[in-house]
N, C-alpha and C. Protein backbone atom coordinates (compact mmCIF):
# COMPACT_ATOMS: atom_id res chain seq x y z
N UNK A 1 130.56 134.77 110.84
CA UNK A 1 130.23 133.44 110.32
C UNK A 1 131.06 132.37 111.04
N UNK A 2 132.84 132.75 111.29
CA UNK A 2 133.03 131.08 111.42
C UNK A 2 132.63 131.32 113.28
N UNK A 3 132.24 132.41 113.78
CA UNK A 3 132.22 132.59 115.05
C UNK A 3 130.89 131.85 115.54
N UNK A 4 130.27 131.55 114.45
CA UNK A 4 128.76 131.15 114.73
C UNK A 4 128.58 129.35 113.84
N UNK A 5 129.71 128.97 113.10
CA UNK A 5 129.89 128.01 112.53
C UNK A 5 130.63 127.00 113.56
N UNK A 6 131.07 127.83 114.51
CA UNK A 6 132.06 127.26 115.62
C UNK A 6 131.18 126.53 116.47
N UNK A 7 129.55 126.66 116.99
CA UNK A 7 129.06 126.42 117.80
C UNK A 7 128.07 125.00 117.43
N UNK A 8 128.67 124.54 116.92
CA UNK A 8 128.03 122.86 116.24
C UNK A 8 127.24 121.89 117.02
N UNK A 9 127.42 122.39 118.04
CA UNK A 9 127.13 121.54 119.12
C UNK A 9 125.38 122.44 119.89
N UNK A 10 125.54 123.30 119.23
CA UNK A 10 124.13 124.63 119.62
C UNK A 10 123.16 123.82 119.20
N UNK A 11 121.92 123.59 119.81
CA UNK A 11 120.26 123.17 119.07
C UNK A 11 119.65 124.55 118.77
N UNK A 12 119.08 124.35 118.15
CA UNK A 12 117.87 125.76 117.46
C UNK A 12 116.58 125.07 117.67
N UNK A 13 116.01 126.25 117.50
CA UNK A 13 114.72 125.58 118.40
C UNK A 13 113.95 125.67 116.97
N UNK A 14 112.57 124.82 116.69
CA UNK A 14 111.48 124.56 115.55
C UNK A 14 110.95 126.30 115.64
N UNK A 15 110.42 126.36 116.11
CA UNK A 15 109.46 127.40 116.21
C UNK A 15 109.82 129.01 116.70
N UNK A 16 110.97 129.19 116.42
CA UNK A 16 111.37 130.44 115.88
C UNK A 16 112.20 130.55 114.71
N UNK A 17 112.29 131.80 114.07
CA UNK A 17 112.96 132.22 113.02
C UNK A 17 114.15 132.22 112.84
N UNK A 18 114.96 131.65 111.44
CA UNK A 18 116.79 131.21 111.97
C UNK A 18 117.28 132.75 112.46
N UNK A 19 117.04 133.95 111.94
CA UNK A 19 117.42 135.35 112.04
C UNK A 19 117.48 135.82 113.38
N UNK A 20 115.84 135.79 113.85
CA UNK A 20 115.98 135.79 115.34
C UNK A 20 116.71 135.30 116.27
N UNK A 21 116.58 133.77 115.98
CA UNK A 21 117.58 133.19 117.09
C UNK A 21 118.93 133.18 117.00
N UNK A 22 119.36 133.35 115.73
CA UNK A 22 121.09 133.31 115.38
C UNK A 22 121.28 135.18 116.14
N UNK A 23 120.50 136.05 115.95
CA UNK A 23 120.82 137.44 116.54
C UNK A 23 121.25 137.50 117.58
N UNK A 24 120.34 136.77 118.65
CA UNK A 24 120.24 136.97 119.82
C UNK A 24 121.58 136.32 120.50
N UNK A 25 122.07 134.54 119.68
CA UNK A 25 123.35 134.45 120.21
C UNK A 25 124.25 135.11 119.74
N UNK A 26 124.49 135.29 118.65
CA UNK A 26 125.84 135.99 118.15
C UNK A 26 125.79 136.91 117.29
N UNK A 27 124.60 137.90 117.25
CA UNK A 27 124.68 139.83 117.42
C UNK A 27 123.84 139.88 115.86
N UNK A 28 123.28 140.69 115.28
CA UNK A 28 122.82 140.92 113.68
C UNK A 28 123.87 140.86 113.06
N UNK A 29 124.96 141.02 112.95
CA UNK A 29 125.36 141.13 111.61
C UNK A 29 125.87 139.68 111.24
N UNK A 30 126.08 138.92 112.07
CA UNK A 30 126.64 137.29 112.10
C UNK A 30 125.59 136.95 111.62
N UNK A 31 124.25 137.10 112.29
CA UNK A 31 123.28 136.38 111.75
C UNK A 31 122.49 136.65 110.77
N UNK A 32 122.89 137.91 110.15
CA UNK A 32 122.27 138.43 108.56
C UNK A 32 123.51 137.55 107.74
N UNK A 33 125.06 137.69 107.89
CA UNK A 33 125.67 137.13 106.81
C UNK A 33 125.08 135.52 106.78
N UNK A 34 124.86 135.02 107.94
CA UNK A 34 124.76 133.50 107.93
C UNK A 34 123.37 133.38 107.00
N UNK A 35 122.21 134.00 107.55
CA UNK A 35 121.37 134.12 106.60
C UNK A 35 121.40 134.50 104.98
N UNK A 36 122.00 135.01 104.98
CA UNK A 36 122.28 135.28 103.13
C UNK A 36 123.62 134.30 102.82
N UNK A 37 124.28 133.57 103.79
CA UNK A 37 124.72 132.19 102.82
C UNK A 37 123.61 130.99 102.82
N UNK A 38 122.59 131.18 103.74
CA UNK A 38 121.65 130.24 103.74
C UNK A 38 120.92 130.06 102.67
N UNK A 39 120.70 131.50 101.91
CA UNK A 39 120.01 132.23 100.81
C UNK A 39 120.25 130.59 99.13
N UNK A 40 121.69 130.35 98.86
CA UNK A 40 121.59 129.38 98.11
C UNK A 40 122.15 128.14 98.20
N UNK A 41 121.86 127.56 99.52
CA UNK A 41 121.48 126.39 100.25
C UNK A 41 120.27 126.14 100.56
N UNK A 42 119.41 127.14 100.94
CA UNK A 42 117.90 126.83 100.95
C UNK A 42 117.07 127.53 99.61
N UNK A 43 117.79 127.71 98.73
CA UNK A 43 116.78 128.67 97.21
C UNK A 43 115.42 129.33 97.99
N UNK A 44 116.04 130.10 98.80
CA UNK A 44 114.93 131.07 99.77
C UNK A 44 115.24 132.62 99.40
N UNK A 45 114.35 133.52 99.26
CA UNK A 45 114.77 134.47 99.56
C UNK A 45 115.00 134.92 100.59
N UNK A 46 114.71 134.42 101.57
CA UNK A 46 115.01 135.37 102.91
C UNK A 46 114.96 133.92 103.93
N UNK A 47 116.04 133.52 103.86
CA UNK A 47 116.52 132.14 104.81
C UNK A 47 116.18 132.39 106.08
N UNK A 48 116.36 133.38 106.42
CA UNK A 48 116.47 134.06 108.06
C UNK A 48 114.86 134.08 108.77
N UNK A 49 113.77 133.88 108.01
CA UNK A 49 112.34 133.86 108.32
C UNK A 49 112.12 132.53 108.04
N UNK A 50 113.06 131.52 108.13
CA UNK A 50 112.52 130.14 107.95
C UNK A 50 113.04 129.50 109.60
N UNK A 51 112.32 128.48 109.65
CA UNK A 51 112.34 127.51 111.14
C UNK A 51 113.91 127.78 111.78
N UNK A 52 114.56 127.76 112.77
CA UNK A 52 116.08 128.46 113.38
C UNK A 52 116.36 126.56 112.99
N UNK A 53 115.86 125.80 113.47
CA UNK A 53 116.32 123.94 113.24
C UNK A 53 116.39 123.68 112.09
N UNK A 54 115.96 123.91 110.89
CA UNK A 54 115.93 123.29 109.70
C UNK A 54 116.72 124.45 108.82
N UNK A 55 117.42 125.91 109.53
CA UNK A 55 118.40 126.25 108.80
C UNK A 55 119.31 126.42 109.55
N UNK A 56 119.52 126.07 110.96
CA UNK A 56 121.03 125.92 111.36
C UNK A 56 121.37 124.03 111.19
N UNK A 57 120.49 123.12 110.80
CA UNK A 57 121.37 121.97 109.94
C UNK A 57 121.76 122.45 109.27
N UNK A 58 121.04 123.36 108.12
CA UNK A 58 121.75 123.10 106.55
C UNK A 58 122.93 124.32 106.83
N UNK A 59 123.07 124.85 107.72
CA UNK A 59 124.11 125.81 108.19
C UNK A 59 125.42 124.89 108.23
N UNK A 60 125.45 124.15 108.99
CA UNK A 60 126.15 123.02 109.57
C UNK A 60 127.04 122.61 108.49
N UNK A 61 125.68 121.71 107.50
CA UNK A 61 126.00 120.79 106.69
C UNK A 61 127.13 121.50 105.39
N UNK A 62 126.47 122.93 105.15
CA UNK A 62 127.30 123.37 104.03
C UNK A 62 128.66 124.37 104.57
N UNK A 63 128.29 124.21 105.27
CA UNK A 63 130.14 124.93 106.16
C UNK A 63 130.79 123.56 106.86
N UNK A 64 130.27 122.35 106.52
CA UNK A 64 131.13 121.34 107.04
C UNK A 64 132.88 121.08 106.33
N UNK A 65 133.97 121.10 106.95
CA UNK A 65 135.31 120.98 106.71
C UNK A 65 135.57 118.91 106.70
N UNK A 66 135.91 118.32 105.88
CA UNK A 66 135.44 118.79 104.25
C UNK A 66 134.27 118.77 103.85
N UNK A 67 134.38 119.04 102.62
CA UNK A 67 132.58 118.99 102.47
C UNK A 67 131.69 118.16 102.69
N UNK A 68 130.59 117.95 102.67
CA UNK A 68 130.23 116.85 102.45
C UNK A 68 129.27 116.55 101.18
N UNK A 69 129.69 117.78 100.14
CA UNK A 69 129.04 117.35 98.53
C UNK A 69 129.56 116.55 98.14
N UNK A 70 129.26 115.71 97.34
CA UNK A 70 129.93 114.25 96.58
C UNK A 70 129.84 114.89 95.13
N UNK A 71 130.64 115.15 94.10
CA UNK A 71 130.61 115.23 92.69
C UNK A 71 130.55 114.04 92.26
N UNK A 72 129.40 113.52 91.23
CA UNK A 72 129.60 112.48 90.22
C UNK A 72 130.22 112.34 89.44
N UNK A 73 130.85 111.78 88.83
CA UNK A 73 131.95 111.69 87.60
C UNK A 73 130.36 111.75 86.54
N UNK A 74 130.86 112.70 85.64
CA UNK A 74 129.59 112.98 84.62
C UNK A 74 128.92 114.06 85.12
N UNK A 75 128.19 114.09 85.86
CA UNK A 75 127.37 115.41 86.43
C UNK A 75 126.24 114.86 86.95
N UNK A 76 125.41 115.49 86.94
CA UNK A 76 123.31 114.93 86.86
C UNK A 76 123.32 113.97 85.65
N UNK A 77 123.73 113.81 84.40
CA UNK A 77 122.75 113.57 83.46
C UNK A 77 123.31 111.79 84.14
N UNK A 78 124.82 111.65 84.45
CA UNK A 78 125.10 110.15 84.92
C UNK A 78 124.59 109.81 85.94
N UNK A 79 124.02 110.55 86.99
CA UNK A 79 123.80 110.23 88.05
C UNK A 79 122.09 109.69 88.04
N UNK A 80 121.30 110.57 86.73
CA UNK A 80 120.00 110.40 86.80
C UNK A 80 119.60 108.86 85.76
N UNK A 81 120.58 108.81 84.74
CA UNK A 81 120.82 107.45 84.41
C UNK A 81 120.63 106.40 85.05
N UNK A 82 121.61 106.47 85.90
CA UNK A 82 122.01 105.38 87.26
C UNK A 82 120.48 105.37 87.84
N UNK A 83 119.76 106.60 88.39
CA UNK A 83 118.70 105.98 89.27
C UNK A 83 117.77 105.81 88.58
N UNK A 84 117.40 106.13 87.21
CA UNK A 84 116.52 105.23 86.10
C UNK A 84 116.99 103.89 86.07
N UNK A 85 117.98 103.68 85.67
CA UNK A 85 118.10 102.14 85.38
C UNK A 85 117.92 101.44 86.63
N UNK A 86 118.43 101.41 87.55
CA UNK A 86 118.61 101.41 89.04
C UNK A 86 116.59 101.19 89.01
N UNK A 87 115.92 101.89 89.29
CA UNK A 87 114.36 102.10 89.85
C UNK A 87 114.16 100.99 87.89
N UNK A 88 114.31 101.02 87.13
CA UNK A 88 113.55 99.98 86.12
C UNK A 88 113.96 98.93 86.42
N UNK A 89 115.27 98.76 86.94
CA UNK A 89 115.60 97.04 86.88
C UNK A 89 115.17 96.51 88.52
N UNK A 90 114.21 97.61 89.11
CA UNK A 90 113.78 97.19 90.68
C UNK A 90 112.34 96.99 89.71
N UNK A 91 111.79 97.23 88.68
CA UNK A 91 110.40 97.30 88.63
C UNK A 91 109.60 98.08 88.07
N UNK A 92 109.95 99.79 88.64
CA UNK A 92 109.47 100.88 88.60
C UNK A 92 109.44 101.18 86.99
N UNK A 93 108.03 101.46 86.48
CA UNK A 93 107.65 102.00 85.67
C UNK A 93 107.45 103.18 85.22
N UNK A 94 108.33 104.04 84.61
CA UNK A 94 108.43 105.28 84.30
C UNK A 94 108.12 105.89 82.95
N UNK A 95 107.26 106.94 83.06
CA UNK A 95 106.74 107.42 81.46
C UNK A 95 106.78 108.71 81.68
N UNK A 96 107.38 109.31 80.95
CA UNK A 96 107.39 110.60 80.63
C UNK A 96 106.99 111.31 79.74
N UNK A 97 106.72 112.69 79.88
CA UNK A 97 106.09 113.51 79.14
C UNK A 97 104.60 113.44 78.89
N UNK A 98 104.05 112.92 79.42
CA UNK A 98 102.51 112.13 79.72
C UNK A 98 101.82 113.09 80.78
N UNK A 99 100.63 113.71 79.97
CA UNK A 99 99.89 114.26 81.24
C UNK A 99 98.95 113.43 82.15
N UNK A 100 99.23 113.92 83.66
CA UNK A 100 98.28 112.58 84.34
C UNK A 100 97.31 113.83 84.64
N UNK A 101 95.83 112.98 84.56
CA UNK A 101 94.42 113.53 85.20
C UNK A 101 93.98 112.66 86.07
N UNK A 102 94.46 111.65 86.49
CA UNK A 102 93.99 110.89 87.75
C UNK A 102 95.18 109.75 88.19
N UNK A 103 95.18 109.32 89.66
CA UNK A 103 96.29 108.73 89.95
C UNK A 103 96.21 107.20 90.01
N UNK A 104 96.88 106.43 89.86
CA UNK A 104 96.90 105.03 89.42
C UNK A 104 96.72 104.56 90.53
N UNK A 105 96.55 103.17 90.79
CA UNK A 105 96.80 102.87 92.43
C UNK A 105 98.28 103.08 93.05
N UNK A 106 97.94 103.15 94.44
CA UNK A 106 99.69 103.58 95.24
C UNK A 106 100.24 102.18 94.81
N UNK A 107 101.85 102.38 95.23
CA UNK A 107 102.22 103.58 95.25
C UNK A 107 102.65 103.89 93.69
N UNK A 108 102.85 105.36 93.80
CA UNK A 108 103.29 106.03 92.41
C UNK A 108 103.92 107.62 92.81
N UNK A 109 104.54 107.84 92.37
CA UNK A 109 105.04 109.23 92.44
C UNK A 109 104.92 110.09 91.27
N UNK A 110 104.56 110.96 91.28
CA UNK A 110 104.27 111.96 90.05
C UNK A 110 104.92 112.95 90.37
N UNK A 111 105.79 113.52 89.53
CA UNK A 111 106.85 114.67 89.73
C UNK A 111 106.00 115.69 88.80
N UNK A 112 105.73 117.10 89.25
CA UNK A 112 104.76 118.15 88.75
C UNK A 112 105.08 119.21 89.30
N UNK A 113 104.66 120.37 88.84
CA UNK A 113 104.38 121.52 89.92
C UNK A 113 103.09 121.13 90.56
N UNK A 114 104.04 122.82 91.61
CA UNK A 114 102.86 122.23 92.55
C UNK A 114 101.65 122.47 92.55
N UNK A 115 100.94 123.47 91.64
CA UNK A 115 99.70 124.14 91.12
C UNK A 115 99.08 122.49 90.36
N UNK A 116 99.80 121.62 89.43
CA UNK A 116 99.52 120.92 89.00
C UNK A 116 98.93 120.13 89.88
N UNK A 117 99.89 119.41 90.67
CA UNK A 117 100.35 118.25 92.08
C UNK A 117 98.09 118.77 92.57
N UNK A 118 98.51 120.06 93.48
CA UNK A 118 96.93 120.63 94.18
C UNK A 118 95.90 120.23 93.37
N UNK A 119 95.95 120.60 91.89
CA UNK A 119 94.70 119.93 90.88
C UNK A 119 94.52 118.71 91.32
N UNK A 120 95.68 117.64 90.70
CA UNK A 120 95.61 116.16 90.99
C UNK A 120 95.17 115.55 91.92
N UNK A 121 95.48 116.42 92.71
CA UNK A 121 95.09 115.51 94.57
C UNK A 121 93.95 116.54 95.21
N UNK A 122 93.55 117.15 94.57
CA UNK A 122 92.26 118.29 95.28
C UNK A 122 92.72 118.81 96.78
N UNK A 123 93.62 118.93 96.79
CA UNK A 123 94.57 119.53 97.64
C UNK A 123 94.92 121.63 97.48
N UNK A 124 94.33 122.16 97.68
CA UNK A 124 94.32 123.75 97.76
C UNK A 124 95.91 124.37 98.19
N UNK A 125 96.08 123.28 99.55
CA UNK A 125 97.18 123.79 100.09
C UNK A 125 98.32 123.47 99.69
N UNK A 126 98.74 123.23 98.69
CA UNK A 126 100.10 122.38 97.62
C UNK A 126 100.49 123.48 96.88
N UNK A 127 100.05 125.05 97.39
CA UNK A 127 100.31 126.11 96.29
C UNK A 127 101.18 127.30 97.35
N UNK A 128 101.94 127.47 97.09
CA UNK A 128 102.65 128.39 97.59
C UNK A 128 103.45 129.66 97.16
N UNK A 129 104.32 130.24 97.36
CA UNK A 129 105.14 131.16 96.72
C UNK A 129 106.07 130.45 96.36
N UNK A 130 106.61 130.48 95.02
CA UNK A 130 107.74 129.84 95.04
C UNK A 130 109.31 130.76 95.11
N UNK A 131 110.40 130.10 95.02
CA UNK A 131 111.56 130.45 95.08
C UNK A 131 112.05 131.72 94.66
N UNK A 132 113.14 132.44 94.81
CA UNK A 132 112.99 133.59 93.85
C UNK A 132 114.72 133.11 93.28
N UNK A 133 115.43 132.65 92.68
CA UNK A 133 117.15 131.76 92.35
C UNK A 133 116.96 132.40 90.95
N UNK A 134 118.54 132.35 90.62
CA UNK A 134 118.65 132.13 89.45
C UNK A 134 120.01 131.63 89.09
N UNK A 135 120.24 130.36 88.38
CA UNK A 135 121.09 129.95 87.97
C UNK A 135 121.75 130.21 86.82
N UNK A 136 123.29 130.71 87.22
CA UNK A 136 123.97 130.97 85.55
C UNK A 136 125.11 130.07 85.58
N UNK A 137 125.68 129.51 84.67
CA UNK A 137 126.84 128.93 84.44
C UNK A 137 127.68 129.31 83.69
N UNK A 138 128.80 129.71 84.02
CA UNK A 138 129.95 130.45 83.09
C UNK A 138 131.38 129.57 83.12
N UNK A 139 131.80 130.40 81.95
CA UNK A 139 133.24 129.45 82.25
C UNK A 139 134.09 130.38 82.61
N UNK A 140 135.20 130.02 83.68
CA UNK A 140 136.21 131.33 84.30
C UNK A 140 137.45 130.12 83.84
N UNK A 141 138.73 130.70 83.02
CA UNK A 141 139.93 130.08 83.98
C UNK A 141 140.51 129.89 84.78
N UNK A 142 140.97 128.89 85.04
CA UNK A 142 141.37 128.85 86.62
C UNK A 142 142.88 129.24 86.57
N UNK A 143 143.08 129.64 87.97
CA UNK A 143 144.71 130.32 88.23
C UNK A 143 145.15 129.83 89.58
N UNK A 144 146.34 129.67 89.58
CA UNK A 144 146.80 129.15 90.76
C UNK A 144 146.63 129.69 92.00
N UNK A 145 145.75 129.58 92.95
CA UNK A 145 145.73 130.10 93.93
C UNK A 145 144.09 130.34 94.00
N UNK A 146 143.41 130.22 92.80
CA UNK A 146 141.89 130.65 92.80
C UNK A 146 141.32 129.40 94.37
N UNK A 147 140.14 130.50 94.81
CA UNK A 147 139.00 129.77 95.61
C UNK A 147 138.43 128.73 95.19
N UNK A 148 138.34 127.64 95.94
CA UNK A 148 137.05 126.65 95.44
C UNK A 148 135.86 127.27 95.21
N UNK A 149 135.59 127.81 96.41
CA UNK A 149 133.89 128.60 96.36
C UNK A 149 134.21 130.38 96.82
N UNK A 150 133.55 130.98 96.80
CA UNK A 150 133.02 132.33 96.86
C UNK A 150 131.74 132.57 97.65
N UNK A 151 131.57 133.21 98.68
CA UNK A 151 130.09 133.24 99.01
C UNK A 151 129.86 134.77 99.13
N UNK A 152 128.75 135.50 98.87
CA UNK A 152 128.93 136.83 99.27
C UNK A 152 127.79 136.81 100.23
N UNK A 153 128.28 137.38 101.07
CA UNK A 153 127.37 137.29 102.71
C UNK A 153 126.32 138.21 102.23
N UNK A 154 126.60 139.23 101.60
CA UNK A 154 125.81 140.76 101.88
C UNK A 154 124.33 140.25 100.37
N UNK A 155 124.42 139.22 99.70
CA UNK A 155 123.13 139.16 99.03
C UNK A 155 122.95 137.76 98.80
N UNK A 156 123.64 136.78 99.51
CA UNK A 156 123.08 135.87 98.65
C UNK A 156 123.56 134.84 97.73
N UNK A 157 125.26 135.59 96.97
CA UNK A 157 125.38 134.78 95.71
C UNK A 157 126.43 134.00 96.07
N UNK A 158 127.01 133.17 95.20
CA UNK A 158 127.80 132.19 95.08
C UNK A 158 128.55 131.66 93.87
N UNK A 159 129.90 131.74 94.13
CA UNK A 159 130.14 130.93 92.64
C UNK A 159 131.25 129.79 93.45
N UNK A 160 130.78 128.54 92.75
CA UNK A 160 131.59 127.67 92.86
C UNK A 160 132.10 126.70 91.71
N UNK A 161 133.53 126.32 91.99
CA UNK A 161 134.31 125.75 90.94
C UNK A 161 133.91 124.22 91.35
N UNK A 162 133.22 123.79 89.97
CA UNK A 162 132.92 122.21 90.27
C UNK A 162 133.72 121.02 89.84
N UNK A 163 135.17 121.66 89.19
CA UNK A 163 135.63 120.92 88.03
C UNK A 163 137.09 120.86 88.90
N UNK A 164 137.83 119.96 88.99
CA UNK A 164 139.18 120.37 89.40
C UNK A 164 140.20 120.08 88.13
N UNK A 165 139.74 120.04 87.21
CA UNK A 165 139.76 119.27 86.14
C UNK A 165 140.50 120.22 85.02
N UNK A 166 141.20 121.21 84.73
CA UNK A 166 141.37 122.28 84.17
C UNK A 166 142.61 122.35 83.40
N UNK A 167 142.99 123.25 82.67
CA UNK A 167 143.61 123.36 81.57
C UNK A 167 145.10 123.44 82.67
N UNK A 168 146.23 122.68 82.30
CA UNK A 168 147.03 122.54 83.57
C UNK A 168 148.40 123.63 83.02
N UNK A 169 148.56 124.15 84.51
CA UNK A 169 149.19 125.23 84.44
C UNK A 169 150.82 124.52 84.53
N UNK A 170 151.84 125.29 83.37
CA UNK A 170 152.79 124.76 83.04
C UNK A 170 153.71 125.65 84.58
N UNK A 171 154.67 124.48 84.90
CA UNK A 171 155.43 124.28 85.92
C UNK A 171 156.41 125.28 85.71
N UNK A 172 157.01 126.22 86.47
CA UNK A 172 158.31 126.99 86.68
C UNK A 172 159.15 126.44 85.89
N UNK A 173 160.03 127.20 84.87
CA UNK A 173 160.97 126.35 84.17
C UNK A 173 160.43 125.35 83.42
N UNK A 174 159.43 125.07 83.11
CA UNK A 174 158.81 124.59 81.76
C UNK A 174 158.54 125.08 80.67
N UNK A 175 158.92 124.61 79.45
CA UNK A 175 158.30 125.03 77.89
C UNK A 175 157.21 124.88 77.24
């Protein structure tokens, strides 16, 4: 991984597979682990059969030193606040929980599946396989010395600490 994280400056080409082309520069097993951290950065099952350009960015992007995730103070629920109020006080009219059977004039965005989305727009090709993820959230304590993140090359998973925020560990010689 960092032998193949090292090469930042590499293009990948559109039209081969990230697996293939990561093999060929730097051997299968580099390019199976890189592929199964790709696994929940791209919610793919098999990262390594997707475009070599559109998963050596997100290769890039999530092995970038420092990161480049931004945490919100709050989580999603503040952040989705912000771009509601944000998109109503531009204009944007939002209703939820409302089934649509036909589309208003543009523009408009309708957030749906995509079986739905293909109905709406008589569109066939809006149907695909979807993802195979699963998200759990647990609580671990934290200990001095714990990882930010965890990745396991060999399937896929990940645990990362989102909180730095934690029950604070009493100092040497403290009561």
């Amino acid at each position: 991984m960092l032998r193949i994280v090292a090469q930042q400056r590499c293009r990948a080409p559109v039209d081969q597979g990230f697996h293939t082309w990561a093999a060929e520069r730097f051997g299968g097993e580099a390019a199976t682990a890189a592929a199964n951290y790709l696994g929940v950065v791209t919610f793919d099952h098999d990262p390594g059969r997707l475009s070599a350009a559109f998963a050596w960015e997100r290769l890039l992007r999530a092995t970038a030193v420092p990161p480049r995730a931004r945490y919100v103070i709050g989580g999603w629920t503040s952040m989705l606040a912000w771009l509601e109020a944000r998109a109503r006080a531009l204009g944007v009219q939002i209703e939820l929980g409302s089934r649509v059977d036909r589309l208003l004039e543009p523009p408009v965005i309708v957030a749906t599946s995509l079986d739905s989305a293909g109905r709406l727009l008589g569109d066939r090709s809006l149907g695909w396989e979807s993802g195979r993820t699963v998200l759990v959230d647990i609580g671990i304590e934290r200990r001095p010395g714990d990882a930010f993140v965890v990745a396991d090359l060999d399937e896929a998973g990940w645990a990362e600490r989102f909180s730095f925020r934690t029950r604070a560990w009493p100092r040497r010689g403290a009561r």
